[in-house]
Protein backbone atom coordinates (compact mmCIF):
# COMPACT_ATOMS: atom_id res chain seq x y z
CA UNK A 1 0.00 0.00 0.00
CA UNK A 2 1.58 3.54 -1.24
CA UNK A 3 0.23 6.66 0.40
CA UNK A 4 0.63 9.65 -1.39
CA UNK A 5 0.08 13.53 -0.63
CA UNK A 6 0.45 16.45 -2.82
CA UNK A 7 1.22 20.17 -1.92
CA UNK A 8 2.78 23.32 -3.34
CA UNK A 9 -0.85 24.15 -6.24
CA UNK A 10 -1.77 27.69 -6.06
CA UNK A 11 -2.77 30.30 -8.14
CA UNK A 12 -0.01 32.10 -10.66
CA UNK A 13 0.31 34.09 -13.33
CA UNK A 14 0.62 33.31 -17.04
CA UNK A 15 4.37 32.58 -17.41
CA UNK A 16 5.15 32.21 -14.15
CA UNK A 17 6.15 28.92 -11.91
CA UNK A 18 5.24 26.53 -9.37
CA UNK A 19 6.85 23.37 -7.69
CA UNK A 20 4.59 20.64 -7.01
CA UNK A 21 5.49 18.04 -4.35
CA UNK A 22 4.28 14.62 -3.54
CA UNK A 23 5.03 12.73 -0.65
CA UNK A 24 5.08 8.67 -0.32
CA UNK A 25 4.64 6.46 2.56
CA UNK A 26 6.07 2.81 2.76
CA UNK A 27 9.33 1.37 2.23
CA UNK A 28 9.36 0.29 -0.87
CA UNK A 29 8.92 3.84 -3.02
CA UNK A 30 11.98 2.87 -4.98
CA UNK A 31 10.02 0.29 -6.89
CA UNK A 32 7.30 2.04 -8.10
CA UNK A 33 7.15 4.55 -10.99
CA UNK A 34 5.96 8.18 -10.32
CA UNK A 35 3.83 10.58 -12.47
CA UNK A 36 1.76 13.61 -12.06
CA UNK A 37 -1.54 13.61 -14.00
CA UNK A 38 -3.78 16.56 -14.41
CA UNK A 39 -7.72 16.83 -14.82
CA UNK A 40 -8.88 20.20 -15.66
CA UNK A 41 -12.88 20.31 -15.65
CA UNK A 42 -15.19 18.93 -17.57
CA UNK A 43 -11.86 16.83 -19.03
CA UNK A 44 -10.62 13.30 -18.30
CA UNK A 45 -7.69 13.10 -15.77
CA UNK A 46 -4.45 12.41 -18.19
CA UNK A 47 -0.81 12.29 -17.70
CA UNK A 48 1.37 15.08 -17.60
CA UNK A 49 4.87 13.21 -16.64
CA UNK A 50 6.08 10.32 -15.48
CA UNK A 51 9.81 9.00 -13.92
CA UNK A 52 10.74 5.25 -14.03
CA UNK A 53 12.76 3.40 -11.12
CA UNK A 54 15.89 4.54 -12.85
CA UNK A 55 14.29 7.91 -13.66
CA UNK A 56 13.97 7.64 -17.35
CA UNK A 57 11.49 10.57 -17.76
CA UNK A 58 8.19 10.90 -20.04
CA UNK A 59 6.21 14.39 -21.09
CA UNK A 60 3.53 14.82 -23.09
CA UNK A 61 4.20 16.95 -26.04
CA UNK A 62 2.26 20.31 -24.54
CA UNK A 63 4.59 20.21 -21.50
CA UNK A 64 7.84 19.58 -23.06
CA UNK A 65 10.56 22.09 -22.59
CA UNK A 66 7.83 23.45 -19.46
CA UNK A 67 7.68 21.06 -16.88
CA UNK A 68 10.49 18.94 -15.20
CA UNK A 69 9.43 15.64 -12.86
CA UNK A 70 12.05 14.53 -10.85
CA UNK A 71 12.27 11.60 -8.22
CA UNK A 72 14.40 11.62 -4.19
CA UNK A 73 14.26 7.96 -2.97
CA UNK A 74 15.88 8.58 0.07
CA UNK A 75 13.19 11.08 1.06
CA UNK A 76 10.44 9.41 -0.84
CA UNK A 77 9.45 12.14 -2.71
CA UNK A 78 8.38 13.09 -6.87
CA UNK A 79 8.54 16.78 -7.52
CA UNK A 80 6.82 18.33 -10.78
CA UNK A 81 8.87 21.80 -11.56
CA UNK A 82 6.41 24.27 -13.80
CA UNK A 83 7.53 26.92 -15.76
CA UNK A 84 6.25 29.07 -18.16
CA UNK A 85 3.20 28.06 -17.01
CA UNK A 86 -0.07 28.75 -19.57
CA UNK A 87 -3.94 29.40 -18.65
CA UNK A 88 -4.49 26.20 -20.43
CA UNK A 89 -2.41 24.21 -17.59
CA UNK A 90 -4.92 25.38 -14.83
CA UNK A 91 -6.29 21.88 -13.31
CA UNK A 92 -6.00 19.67 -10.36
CA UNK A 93 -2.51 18.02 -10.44
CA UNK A 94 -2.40 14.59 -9.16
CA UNK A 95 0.17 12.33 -7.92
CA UNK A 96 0.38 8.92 -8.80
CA UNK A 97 2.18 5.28 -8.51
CA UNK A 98 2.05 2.50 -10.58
CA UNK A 99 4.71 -0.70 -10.48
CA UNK A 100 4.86 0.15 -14.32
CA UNK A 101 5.78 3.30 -16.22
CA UNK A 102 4.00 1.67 -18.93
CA UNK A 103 0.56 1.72 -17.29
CA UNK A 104 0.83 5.75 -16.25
CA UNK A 105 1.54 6.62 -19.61
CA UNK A 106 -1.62 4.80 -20.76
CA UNK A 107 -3.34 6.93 -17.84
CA UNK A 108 -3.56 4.11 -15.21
CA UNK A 109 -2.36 4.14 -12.07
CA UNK A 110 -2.64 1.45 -8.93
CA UNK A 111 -2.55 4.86 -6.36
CA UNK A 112 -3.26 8.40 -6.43
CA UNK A 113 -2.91 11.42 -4.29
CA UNK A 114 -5.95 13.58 -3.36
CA UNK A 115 -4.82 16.21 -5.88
CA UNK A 116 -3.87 19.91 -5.77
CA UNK A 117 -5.39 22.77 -7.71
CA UNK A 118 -3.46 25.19 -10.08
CA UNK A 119 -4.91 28.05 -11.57
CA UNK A 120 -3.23 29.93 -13.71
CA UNK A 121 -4.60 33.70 -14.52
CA UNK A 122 -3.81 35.48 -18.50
């Protein structure tokens, strides 16, 4: 059982930043891949990034360049670093574990956070 909670949402402006954080309980964090998915409303909840066990990285194409997930196994943590950030990213941000990067990039997970809102202002 994985245990995750998210913090560091808030509101921003258009081309500004914000570090997301997600915190894991249990001992074996190490094993599982990481991702952050976002659902903004009225949309499905998809992924944004994703870090393997050897933190081999994935981004989906309107993030690229933007966004930066990155993985401390020591301190069981996933961070999600947002620049440049757009209107269009405004959504609840999600943490998320899976024993497969595979299955997050198909937008599956086996365990979630309880999400974190951005909002983003033009």
């Amino acid at each position: 059982q994985v245990q995750l909670v998210e913090s560091g949402g808030g509101l921003v402006q258009a081309g500004g930043s914000l570090r997301l954080s997600c915190a894991a309980s249990g001992r074996t964090f190490s094993s599982y891949a990481m991702a952050w998915f976002r659902q903004a409303p009225g949309k499905e909840r998809v992924v944004v990034a994703a870090i393997n066990r050897s933190s081999g990285t994935y981004y989906t194409d309107s993030v690229k360049g933007r966004f930066t997930i990155s993985r401390d196994n020591a301190k069981n943590t996933v961070s999600l670093q947002m620049n440049s950030l757009k209107p269009e990213d405004t959504a609840v941000y999600y943490c998320a574990a899976a024993t497969l990067i595979s299955r997050l990039v198909k937008n599956q997970s086996d365990y979630w956070g309880q999400g974190t809102q951005v909002s983003v202002s033009s």
